[in-house]
Protein backbone atom coordinates (compact mmCIF):
# COMPACT_ATOMS: atom_id res chain seq x y z
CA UNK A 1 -9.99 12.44 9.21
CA UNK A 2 -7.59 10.15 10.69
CA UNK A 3 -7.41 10.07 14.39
CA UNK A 4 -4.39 7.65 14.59
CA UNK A 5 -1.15 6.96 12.64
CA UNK A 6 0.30 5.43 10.48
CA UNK A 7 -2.78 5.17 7.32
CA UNK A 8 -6.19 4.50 8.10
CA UNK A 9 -7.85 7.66 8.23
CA UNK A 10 -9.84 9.34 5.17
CA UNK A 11 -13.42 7.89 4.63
CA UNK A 12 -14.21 6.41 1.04
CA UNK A 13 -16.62 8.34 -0.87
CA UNK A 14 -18.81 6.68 -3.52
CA UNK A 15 -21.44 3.74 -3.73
CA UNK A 16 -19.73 0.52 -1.50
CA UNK A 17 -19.72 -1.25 -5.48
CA UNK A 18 -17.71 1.82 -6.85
CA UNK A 19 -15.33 1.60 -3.86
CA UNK A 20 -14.80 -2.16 -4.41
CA UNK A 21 -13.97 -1.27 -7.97
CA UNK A 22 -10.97 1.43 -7.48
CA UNK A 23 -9.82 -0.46 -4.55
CA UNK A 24 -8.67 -3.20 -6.82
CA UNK A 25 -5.15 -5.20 -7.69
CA UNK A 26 -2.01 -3.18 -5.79
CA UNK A 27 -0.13 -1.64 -8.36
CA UNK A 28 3.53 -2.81 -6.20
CA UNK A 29 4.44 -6.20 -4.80
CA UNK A 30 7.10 -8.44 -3.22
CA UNK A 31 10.60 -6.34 -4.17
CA UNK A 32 8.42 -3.29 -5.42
CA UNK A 33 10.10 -0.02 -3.40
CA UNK A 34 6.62 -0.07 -2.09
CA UNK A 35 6.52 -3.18 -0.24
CA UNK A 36 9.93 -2.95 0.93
CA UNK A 37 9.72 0.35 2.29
CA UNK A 38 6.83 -0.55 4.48
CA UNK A 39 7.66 -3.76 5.39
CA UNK A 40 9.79 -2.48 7.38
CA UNK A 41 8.86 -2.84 11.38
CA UNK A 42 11.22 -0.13 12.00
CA UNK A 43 8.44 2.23 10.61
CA UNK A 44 6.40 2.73 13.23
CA UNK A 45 9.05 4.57 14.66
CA UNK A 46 7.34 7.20 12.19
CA UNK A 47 4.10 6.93 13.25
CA UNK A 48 4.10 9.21 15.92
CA UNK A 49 5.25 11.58 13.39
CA UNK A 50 2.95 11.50 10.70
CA UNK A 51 0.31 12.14 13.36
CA UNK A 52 2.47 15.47 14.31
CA UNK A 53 2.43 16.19 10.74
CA UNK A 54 -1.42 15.80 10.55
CA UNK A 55 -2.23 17.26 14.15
CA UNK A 56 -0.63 20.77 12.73
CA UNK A 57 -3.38 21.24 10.42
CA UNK A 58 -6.16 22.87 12.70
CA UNK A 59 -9.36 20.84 11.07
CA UNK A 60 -7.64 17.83 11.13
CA UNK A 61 -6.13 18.33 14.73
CA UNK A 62 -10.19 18.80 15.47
CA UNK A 63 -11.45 15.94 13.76
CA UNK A 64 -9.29 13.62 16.07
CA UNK A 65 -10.19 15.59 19.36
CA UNK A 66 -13.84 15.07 18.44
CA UNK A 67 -14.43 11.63 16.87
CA UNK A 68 -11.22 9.88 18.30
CA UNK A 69 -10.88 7.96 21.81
CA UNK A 70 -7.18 7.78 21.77
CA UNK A 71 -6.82 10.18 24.37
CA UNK A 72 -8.36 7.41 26.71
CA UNK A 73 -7.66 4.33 25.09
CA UNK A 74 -4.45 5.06 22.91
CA UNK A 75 -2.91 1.60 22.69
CA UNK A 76 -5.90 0.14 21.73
CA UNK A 77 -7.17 2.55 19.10
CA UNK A 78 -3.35 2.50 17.83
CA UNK A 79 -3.35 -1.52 17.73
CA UNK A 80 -6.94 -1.35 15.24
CA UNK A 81 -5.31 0.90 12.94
CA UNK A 82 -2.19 -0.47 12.73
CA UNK A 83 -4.31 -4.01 11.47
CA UNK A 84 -6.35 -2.20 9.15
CA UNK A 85 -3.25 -0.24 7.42
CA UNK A 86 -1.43 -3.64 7.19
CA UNK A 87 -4.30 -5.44 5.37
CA UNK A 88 -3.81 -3.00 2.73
CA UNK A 89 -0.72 -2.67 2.11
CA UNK A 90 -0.10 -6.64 2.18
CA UNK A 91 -3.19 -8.89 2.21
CA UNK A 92 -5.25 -10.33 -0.72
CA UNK A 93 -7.75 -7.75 -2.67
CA UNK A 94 -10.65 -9.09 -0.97
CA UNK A 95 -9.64 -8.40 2.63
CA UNK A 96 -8.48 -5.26 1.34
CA UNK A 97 -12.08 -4.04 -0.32
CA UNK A 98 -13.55 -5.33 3.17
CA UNK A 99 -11.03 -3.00 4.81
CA UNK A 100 -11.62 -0.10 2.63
CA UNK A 101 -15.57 -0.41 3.20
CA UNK A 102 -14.88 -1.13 6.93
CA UNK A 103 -13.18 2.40 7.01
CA UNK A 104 -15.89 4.31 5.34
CA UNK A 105 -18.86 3.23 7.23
CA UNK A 106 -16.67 4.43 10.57
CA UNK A 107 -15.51 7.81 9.28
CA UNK A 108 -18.59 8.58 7.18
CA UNK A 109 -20.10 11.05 9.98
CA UNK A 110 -16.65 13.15 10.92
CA UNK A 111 -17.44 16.31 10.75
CA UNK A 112 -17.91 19.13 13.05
CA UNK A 113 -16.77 22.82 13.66
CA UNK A 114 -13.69 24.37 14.56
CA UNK A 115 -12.98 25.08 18.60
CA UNK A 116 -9.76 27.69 17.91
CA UNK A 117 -10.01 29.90 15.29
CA UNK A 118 -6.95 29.92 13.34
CA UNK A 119 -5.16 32.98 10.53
CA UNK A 120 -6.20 30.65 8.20
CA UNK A 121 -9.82 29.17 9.90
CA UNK A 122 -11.70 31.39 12.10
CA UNK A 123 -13.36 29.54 14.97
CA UNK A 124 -16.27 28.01 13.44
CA UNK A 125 -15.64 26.79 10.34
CA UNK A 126 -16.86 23.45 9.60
CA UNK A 127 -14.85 20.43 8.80
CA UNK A 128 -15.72 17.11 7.34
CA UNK A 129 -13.61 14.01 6.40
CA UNK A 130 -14.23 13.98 2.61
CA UNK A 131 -12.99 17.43 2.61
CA UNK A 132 -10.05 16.46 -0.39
CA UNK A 133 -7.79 18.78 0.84
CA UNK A 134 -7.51 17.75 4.24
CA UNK A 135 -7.84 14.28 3.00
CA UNK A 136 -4.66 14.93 0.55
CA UNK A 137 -2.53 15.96 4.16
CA UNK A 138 -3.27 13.04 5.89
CA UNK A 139 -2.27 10.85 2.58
CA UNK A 140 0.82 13.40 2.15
CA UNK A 141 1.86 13.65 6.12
CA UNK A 142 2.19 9.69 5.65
CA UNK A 143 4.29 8.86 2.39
CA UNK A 144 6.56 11.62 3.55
CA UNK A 145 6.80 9.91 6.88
CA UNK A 146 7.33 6.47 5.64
CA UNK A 147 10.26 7.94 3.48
CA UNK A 148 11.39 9.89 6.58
CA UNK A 149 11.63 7.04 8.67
CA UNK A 150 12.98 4.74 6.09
CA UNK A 151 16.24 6.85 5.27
CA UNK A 152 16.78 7.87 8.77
CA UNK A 153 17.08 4.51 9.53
CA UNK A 154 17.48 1.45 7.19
CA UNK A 155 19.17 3.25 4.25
CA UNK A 156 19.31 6.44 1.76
CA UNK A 157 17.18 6.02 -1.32
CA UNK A 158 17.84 7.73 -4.40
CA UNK A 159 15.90 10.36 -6.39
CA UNK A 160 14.79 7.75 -8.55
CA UNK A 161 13.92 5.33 -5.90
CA UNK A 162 11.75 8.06 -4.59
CA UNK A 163 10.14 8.94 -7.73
CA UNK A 164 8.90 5.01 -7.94
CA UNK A 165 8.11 5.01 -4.12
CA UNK A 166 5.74 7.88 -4.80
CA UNK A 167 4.38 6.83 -8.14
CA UNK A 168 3.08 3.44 -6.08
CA UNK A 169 2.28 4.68 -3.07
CA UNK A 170 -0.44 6.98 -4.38
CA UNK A 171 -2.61 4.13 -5.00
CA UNK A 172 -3.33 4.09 -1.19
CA UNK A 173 -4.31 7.99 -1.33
CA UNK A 174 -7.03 7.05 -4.12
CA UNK A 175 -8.37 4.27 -1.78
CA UNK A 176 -8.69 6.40 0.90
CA UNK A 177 -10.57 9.21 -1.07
CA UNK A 178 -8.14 11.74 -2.65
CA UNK A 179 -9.45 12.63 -6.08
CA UNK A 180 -6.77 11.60 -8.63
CA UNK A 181 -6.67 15.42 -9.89
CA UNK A 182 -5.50 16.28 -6.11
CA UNK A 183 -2.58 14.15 -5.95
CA UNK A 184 0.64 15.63 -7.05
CA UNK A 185 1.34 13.69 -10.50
CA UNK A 186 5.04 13.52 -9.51
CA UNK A 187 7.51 13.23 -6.83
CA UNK A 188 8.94 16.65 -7.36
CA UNK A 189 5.43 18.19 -7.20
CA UNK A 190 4.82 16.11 -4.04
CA UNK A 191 8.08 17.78 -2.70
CA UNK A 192 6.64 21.54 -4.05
CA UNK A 193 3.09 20.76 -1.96
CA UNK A 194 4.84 19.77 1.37
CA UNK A 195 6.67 22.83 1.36
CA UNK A 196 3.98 25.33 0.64
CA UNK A 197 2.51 23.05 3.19
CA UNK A 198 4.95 23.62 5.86
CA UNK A 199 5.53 27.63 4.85
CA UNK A 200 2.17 28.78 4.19
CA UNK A 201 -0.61 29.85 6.21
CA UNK A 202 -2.80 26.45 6.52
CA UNK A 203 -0.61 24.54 9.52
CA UNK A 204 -1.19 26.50 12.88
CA UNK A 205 -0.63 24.48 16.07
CA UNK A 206 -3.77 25.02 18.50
CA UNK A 207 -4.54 24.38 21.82
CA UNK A 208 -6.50 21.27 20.69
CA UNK A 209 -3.14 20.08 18.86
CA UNK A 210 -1.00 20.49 21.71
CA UNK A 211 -3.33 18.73 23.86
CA UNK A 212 -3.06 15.70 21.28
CA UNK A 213 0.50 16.35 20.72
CA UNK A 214 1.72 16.15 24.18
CA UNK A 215 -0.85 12.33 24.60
CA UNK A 216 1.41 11.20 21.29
CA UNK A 217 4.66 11.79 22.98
CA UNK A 218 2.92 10.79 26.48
CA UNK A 219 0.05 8.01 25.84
CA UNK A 220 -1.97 8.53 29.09
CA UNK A 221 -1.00 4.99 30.59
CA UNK A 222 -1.25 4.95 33.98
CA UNK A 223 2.11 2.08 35.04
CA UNK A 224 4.34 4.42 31.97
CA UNK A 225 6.58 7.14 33.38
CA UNK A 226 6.54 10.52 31.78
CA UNK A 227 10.41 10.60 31.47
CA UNK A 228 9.57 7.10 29.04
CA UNK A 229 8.12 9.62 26.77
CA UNK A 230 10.82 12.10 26.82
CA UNK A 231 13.27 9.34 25.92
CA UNK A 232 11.64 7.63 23.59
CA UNK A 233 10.32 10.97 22.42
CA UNK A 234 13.87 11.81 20.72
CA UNK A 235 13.34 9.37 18.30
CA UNK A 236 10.39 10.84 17.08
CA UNK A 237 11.26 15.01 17.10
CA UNK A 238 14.47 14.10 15.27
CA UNK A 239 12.59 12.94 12.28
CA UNK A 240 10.25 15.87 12.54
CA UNK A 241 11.05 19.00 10.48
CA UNK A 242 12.94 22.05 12.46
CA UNK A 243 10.04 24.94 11.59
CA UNK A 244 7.12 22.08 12.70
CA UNK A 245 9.26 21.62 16.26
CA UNK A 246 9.23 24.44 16.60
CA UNK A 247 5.81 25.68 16.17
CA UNK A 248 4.62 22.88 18.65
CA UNK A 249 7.56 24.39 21.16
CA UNK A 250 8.91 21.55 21.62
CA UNK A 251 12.28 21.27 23.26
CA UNK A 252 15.57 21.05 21.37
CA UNK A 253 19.22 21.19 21.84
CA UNK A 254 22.28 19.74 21.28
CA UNK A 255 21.96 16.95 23.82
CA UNK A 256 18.78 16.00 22.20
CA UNK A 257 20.23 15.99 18.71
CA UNK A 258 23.31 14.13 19.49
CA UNK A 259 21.01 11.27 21.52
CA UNK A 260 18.57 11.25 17.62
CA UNK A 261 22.01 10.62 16.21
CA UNK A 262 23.28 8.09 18.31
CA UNK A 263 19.56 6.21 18.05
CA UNK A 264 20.37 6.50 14.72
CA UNK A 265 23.59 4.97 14.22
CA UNK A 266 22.71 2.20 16.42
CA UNK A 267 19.64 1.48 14.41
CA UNK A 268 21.57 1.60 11.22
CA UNK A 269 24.16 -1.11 12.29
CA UNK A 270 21.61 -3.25 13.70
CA UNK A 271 18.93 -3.61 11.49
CA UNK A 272 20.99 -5.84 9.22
CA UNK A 273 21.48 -8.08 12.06
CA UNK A 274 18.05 -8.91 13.02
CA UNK A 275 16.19 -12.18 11.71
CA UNK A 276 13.86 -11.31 9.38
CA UNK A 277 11.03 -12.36 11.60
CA UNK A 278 11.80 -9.22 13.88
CA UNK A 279 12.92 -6.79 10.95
CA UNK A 280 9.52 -7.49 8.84
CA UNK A 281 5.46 -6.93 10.07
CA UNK A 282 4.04 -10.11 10.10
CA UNK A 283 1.58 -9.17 7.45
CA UNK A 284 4.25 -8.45 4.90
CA UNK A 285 5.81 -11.95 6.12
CA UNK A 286 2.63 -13.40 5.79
CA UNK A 287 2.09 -12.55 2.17
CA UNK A 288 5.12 -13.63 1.33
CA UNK A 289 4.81 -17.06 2.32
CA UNK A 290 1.29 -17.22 0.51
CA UNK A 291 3.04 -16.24 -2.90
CA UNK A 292 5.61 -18.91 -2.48
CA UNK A 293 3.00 -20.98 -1.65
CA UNK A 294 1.29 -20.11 -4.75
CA UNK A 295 4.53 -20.04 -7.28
CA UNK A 296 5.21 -24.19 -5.46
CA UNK A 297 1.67 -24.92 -6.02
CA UNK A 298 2.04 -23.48 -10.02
């Protein structure tokens, strides 16, 4: 159960030896869709919205009330997860079978009951972080937000594009625990599960998600202004889909759509602009330089 955006979340299941073993060599690299995708800084824009995505689920949107402190300490708890979801996607095996064991000796005790009872959970019903199908929503709410992001803002990618983002990108949900029969084998089938997602009876927002919803949009920081939020805010409900702003009530009009679309175009005529040392996470940067390191040294 992930308390935090934008990967870190599902516990590993299996012996620490077995977990080394399917961690393994990244099936993407340097120009893979991939790496470029998520090298992107820009990305964390979509943070905050993968966590929406997750936070709509009811045992999820538990999980995080229960075993997460980022209600009192968001900025730190963002700033660990945020490290650990870079050393995967970027940094050598090693680091990133230290990572993955790191992340299943803290998550290996989530679990707990449900507060709210939803349609589809009464009040009671126990959750637990190896659960596969809550496990598959996490890895789901964040590949969809990553693509989200990416579009809105750097540039369109086409179907094919997609299809080889997805194929690569489920490596990360089989590190994190999803059973390989779980995942959707394709990109249209990942499409099919979001839907049935967002239409069917398993997302309900509850008290407990508005509660985390409304810290997302608002990190309790004493010396940052609510109205910070609701500015910045934008940039996150625009990327959100209509029925899920909905649901959470959040406010939405023209004004707030033509200021997402502004954001928007601004962003999209001056990403190209920046050096690469703002437009690129220092971990993807750092990687980089270690492989040309590598191909001088060869």
């Amino acid at each position: 159960m992930r308390p935090l955006p934008p990967l870190l979340a599902a516990p590993l299941s299996g012996s620490p030896r077995r977990v080394a073993a399917r961690v393994g060599e990244r099936p993407f690299g340097v120009g893979d869709l991939a790496w470029t995708v998520n090298r992107e800084s820009v990305l964390l824009l979509g943070g905050a919205r993968a966590l929406l995505l997750q936070l709509a689920h009811p045992l999820v949107a538990q999980g995080v009330a229960d075993h997460s402190d980022f209600l009192r300490a968001p900025l730190g708890r963002l700033r660990s997860t945020l490290d650990a979801t870079y050393t995967v996607l970027f940094a050598d095996p090693a680091s990133v079978r230290r990572t993955a064991r790191a992340v299943r000796r803290a998550h290996e005790r989530v679990r707990g009951t449900l507060q709210h009872g939803t349609a589809a959970f009464p009040a009671g019903t126990a959750y637990r972080a190896t659960d596969p199908e809550l496990l598959l929503w996490v890895h789901a709410s964040l590949v969809d937000s990553a693509l989200a992001t990416y579009q809105t803002y750097v540039a369109r990618l086409s179907l094919r594009q997609r299809q080889a983002f997805y194929a690569q990108i489920g490596w990360l949900g089989r590190i994190f625990g999803v059973p390989e029969a779980q995942l959707p084998p394709t990109f249209e089938a990942f499409r099919h599960y979001l839907r049935d997602m967002l239409e069917g009876p398993m997302l309900e927002i509850t008290p407990t998600a508005r509660q985390l919803a409304d810290a997302v949009l608002h990190p309790p920081i004493a010396w940052v202004p609510r109205w910070i939020g609701d500015a910045t805010g934008v940039l996150t409900l625009g990327l959100l889909p209509a029925e899920l702003r909905e649901r959470y009530g959040f406010a939405w009009n023209r004004a707030h759509a033509r200021a997402f679309d502004a954001a928007r175009a601004l962003l999209r005529r001056t990403l190209p602009l920046l050096p690469d040392a703002l437009r690129a996470v220092p971990q993807a940067r750092r990687a980089e330089r270690a492989g040309r390191g590598r191909a001088a040294r060869s």
